[in-house]
Protein backbone atom coordinates (compact mmCIF):
# COMPACT_ATOMS: atom_id res chain seq x y z
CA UNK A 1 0.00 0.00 0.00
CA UNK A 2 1.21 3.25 -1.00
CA UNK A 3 0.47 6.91 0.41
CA UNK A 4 -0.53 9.36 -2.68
CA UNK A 5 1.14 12.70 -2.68
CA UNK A 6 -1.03 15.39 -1.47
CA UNK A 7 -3.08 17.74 -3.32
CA UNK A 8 -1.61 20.28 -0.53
CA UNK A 9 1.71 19.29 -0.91
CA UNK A 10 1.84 19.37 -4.77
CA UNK A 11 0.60 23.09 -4.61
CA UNK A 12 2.18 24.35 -2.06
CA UNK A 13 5.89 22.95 -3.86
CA UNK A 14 9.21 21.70 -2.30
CA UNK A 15 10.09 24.96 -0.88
CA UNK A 16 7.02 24.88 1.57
CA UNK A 17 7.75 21.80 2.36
CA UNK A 18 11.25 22.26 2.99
CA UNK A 19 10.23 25.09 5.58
CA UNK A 20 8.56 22.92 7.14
CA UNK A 21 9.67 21.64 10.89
CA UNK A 22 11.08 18.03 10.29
CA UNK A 23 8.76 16.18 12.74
CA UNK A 24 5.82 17.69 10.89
CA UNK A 25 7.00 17.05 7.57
CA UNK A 26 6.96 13.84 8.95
CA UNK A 27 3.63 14.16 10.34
CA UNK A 28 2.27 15.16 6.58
CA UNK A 29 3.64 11.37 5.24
CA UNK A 30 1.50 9.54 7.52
CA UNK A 31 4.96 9.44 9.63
CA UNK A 32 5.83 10.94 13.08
CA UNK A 33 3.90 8.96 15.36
CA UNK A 34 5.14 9.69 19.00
CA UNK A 35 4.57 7.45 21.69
CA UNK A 36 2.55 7.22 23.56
CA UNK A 37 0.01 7.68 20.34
CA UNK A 38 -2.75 8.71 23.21
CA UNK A 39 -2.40 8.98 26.73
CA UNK A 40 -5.17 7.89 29.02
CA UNK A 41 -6.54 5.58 26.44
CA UNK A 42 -6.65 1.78 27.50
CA UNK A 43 -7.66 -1.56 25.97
CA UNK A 44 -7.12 0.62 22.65
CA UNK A 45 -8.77 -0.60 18.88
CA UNK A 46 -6.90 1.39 15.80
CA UNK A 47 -8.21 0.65 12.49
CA UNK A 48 -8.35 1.42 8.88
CA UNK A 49 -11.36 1.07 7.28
CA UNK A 50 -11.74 0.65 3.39
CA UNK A 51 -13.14 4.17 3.74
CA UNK A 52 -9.70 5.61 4.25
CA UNK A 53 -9.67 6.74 7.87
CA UNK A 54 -8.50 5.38 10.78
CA UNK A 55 -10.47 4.37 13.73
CA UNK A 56 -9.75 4.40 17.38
CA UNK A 57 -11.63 3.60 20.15
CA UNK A 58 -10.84 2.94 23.80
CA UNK A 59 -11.57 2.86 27.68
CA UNK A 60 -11.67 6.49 29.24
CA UNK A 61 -10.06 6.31 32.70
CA UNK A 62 -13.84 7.22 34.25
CA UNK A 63 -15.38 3.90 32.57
CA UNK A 64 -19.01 6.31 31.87
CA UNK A 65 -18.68 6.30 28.62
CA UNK A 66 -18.05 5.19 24.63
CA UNK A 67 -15.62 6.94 22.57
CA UNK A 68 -14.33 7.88 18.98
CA UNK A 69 -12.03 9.11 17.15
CA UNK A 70 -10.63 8.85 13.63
CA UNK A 71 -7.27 10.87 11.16
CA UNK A 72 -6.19 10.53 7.80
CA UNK A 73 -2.62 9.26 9.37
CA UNK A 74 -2.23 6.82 12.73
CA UNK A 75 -0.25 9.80 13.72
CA UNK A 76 -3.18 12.29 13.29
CA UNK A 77 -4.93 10.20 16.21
CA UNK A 78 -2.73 12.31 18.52
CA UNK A 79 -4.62 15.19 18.20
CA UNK A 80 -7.50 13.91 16.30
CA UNK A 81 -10.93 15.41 17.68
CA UNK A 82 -12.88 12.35 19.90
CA UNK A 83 -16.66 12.26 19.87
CA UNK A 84 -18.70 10.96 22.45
CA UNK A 85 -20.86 8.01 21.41
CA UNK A 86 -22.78 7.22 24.17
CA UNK A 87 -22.26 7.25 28.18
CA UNK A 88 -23.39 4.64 30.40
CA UNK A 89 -27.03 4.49 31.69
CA UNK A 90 -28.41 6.25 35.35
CA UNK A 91 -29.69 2.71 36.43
CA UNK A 92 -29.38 -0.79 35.42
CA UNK A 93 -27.08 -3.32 34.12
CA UNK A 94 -25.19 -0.66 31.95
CA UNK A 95 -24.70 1.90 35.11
CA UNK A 96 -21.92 1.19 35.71
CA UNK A 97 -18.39 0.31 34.08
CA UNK A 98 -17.61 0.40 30.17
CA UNK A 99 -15.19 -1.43 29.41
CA UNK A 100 -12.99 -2.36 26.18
CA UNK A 101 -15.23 -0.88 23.16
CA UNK A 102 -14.35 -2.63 19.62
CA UNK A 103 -16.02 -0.84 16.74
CA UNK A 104 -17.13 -3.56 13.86
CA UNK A 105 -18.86 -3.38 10.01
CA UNK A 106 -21.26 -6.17 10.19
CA UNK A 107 -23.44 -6.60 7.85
CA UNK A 108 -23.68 -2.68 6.58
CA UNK A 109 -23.58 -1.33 9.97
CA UNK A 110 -21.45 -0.24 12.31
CA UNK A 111 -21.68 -1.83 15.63
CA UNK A 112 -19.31 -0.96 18.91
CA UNK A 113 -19.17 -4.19 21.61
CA UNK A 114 -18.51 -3.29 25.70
CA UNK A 115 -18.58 -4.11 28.70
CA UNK A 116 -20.42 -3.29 30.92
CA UNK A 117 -21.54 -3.53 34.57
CA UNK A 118 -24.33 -1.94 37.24
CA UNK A 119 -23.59 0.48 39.29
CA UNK A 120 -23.68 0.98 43.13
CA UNK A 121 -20.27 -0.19 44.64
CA UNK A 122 -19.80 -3.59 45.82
CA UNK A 123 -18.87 -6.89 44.09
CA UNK A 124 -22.32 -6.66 42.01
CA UNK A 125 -20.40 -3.34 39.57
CA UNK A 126 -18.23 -6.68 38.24
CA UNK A 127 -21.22 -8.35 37.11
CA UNK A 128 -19.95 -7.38 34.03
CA UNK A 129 -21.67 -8.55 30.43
CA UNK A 130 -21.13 -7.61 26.89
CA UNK A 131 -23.71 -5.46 25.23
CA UNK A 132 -23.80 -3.40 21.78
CA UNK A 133 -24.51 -0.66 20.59
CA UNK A 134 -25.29 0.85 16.96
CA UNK A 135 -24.84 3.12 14.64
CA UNK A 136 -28.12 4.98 12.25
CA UNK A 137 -26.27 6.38 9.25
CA UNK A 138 -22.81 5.24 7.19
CA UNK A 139 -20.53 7.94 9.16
CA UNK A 140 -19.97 7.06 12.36
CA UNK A 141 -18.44 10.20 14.16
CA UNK A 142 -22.06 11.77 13.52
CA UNK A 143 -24.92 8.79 13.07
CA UNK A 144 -27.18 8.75 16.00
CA UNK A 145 -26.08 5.43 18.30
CA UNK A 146 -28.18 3.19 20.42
CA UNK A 147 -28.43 0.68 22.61
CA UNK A 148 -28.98 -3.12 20.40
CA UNK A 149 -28.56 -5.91 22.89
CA UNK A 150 -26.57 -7.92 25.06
CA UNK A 151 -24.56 -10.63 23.49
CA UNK A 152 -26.44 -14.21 24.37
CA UNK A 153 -23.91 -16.79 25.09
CA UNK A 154 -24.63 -20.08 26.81
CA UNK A 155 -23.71 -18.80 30.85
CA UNK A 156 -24.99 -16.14 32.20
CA UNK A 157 -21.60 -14.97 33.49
CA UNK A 158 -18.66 -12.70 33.78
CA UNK A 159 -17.75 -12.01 29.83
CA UNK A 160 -15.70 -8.84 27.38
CA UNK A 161 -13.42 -8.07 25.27
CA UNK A 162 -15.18 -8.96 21.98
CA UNK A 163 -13.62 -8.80 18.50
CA UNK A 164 -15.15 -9.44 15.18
CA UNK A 165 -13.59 -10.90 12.04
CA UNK A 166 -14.53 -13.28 8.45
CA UNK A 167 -12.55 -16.15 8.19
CA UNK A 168 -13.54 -18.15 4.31
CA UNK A 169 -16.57 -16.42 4.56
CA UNK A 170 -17.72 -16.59 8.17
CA UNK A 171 -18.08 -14.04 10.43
CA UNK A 172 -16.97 -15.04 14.30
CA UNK A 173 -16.89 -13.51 17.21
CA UNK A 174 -14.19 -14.16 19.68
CA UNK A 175 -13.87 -13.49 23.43
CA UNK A 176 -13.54 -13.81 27.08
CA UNK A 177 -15.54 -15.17 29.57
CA UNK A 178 -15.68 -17.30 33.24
CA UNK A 179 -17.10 -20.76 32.34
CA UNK A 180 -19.19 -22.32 35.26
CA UNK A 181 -16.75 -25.06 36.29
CA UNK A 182 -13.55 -23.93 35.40
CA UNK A 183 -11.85 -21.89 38.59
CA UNK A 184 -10.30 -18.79 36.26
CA UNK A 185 -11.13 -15.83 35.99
CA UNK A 186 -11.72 -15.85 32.37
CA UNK A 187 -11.28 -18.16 29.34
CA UNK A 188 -10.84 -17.54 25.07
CA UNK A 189 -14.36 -18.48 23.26
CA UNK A 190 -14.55 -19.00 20.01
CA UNK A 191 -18.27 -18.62 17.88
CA UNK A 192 -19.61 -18.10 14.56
CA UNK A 193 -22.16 -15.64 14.47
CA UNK A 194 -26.04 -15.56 13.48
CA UNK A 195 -26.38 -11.65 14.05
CA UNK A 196 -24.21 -9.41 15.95
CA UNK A 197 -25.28 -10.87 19.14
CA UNK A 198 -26.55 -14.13 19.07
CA UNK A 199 -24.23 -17.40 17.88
CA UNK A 200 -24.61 -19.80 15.38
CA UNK A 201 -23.46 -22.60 17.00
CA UNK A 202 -21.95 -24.06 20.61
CA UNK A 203 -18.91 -21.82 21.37
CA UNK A 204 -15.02 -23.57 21.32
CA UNK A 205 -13.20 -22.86 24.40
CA UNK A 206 -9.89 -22.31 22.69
CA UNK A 207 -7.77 -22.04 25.78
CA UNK A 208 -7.83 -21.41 29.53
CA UNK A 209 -4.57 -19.71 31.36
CA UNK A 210 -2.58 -22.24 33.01
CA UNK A 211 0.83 -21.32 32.24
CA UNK A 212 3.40 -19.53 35.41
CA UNK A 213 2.91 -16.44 33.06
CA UNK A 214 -0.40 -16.54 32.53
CA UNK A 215 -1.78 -16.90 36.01
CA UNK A 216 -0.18 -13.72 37.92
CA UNK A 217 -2.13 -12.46 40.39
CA UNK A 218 -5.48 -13.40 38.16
CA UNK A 219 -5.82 -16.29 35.84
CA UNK A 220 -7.04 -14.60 32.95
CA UNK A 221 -6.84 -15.13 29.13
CA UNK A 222 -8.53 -11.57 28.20
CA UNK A 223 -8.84 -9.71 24.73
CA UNK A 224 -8.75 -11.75 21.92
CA UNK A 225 -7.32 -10.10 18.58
CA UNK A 226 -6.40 -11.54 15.18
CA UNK A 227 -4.38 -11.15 12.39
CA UNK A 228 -4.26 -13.34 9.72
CA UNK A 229 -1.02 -13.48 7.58
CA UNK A 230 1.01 -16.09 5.99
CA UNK A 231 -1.19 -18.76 5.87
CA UNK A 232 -2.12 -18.81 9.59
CA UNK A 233 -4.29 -17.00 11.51
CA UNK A 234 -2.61 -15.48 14.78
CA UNK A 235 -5.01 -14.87 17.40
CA UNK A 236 -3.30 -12.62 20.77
CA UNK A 237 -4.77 -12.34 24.09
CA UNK A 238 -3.70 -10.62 27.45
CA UNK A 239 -2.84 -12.51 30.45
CA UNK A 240 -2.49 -11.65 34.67
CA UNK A 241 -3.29 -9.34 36.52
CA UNK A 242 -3.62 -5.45 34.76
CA UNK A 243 -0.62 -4.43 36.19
CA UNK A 244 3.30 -5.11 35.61
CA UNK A 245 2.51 -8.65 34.99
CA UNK A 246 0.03 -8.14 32.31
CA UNK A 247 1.59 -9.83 28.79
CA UNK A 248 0.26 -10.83 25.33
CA UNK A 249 0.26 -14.30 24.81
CA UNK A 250 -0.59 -16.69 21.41
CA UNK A 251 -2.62 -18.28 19.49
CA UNK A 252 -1.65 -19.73 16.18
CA UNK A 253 -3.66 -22.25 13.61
CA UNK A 254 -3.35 -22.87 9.90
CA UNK A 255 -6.10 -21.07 7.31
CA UNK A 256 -7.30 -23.66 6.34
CA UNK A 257 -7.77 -25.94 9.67
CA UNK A 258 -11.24 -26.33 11.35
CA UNK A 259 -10.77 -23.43 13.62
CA UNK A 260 -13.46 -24.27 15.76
CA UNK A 261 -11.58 -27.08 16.61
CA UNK A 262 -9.73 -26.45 19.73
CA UNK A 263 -6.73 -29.49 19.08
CA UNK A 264 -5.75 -26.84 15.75
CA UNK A 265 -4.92 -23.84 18.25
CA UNK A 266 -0.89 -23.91 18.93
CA UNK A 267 -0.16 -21.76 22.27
CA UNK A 268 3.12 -20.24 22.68
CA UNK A 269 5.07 -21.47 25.64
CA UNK A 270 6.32 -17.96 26.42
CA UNK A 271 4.86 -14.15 25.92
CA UNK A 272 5.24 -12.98 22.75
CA UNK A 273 5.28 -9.88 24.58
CA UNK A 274 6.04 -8.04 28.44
CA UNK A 275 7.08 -5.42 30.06
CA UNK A 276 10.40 -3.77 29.43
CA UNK A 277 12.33 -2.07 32.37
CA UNK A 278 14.84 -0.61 30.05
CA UNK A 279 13.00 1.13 27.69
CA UNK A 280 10.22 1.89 31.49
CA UNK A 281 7.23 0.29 29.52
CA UNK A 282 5.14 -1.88 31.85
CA UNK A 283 1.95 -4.17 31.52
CA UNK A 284 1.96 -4.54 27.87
CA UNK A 285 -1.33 -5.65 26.60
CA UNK A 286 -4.98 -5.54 25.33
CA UNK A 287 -4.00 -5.29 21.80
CA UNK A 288 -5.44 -4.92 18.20
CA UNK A 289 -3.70 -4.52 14.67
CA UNK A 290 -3.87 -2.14 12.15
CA UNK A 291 -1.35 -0.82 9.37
CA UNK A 292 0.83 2.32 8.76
CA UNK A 293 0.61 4.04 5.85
CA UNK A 294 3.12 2.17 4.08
CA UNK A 295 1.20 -0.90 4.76
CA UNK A 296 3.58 -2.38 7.43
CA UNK A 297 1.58 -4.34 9.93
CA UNK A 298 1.48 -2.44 13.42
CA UNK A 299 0.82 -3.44 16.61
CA UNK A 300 -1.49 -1.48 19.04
CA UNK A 301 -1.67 -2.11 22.92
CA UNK A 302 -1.57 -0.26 26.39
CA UNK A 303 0.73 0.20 28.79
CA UNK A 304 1.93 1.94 31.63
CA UNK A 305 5.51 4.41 31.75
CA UNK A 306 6.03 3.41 35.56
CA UNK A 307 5.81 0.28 37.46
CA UNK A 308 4.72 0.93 40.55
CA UNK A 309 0.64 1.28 41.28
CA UNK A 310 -1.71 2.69 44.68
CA UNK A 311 -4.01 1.30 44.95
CA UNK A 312 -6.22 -1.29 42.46
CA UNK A 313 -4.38 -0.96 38.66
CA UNK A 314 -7.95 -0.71 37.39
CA UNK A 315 -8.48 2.96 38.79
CA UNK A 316 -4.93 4.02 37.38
CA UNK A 317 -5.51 6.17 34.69
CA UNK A 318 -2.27 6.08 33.08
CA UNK A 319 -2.88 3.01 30.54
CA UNK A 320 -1.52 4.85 27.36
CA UNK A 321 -2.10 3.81 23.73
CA UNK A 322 1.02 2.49 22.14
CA UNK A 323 2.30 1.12 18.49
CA UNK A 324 4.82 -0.13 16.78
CA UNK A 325 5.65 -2.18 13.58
CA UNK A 326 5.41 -6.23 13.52
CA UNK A 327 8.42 -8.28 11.95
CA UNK A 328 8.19 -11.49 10.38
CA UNK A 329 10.74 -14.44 10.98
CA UNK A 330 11.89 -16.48 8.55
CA UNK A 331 8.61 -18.91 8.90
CA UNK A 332 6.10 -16.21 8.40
CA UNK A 333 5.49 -15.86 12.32
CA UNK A 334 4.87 -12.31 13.34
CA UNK A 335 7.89 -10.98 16.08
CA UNK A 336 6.77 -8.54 18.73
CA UNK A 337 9.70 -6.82 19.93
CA UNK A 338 9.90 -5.76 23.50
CA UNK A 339 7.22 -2.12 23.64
CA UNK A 340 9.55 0.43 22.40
CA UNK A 341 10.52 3.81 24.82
CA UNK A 342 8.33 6.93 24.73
CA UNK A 343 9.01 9.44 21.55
CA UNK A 344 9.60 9.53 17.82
CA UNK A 345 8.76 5.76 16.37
CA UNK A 346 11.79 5.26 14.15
């Protein structure tokens, strides 16, 4: 994928362009991203839709409400202006906490999936479920959104972090949930779906966390997100607890494998990505993909610039949206080097 010259750019001539500071010369190519890309944005989803723009969504430090924003460049987001979609309700099941928003196409409209809990303090505010909401109109920074559902699954329990994708035709949904029986706190699911909130058939638990490094302080496999390269689909998740600890671990199975089967899912032994005390990036995790300008294949996630936490790591607002590019070894497998130091992305 290549980045046009500007209409701008051709006008204005070199010599504009020359006066120019470097980093927003740099800017103008779809270049200069700075990290972090956005502070106080966690469990971050960056996009670019056929339509040209890029997408990103995330949770707001106050959990109240659903937000959006979208540039021309990834590092445009910086700045970029971010609409309010909707804010969590005065009473009820969706009182409460919003968590991890995805924003999906399905079907000719555009959907956002979160989380979302009651409010009124005590343990009952992490009765959290996934619910959706969409979009009237093709634009969504200014279509009226509203309230659609809650996702029906087959336990009426502790579930988020959905993600959306078409695999040979098939749209699935993906997430995380706590399966009666099975003493984590959440597990990956796996489901083709019938609409946007209701499955097609019995979900595939595709894995549970069991490993030293998944198991830190929670046992959680949390926030599903695919990318599907070289013949294999690649499917990361986040594991521990939401602090230091927190990781992306992996999925992998081969395109053309029954991926409902759970025998075809490969789990890496190790993270494919953690924290980094010398570059003082900390809790990697909660990721999505998306591409630069160029087309290079980027990695988005959160993470903290300091280690140590008061208090619970879930009312620490300093989750910042990162990215940086993937590589590729030899065997097509994508490399996640450790989360780069804050500034200029090389």
């Amino acid at each position: 994928m290549t980045v046009p010259i500007s209409r701008r750019l051709m006008l204005g001539g070199l010599a504009a362009s020359a006066a120019m500071p470097a980093l927003a010369q740099r800017r103008r190519a779809g270049r200069g991203i700075v990290n972090p890309l956005v502070k106080n944005r966690a469990d971050a989803q960056v996009f670019r839709h056929d339509d040209g723009w890029y997408y990103m969504t995330g949770s707001v430090p106050e959990y109240d409400r659903l937000v959006l924003r979208r540039s021309r460049t990834l590092a445009g987001l910086t700045t970029a202006p971010e609409r309010v979609l909707w804010r969590h309700e005065a009473t009820g099941p969706m009182s409460g906490f919003l968590w991890a928003p995805e924003l999906h196409r399905i079907d000719g409209r555009w959907i956002m999936y979160f989380a979302a809990g009651p409010s009124g303090g005590g343990e009952d505010v992490f009765r959290i479920r996934t619910y959706a909401v969409s979009c009237v109109g093709p634009d969504p920074m200014t279509g009226n959104w509203s309230v659609l559902g809650q996702l029906q699954t087959p336990w009426d329990s502790f579930n988020l972090d959905s993600t959306s994708f078409v695999h040979r035709g098939t749209r699935y949904l993906a997430w995380a949930q706590r399966e009666p029986g099975i003493e984590t706190n959440s597990n990956l699911y796996l489901a083709p779906l019938a609409t946007p909130l209701t499955l097609a058939a019995k979900p595939a638990r595709l894995t549970i966390p069991e490993l030293p490094w998944e198991i830190r302080g929670f046992k959680v496999a949390e926030a599903p997100a695919l990318l599907a390269r070289n013949g294999r689909l690649f499917m990361t998740y986040s594991a521990s607890a939401t602090d230091a600890r927190y990781c992306l671990g992996m999925l992998t199975a081969r395109d053309d494998a029954d991926i409902m089967d759970p025998a075809v899912w490969r789990k890496s032994p190790v993270p494919v990505m953690q924290t980094s005390a010398a570059h003082r990036i900390y809790g990697p995790g909660h990721n999505s993909f998306t591409v630069d300008e160029r087309g290079r294949d980027m990695l988005v996630f959160h993470a903290r610039d300091y280690e140590k936490i008061e208090g619970d790591p879930l009312f620490d607002p300093n989750r910042h949206t990162r990215v940086q590019p993937i590589r590729y070894d030899a065997a097509g497998v994508p490399q996640f080097d450790p989360p780069v130091a804050n500034g200029p992305l090389a």
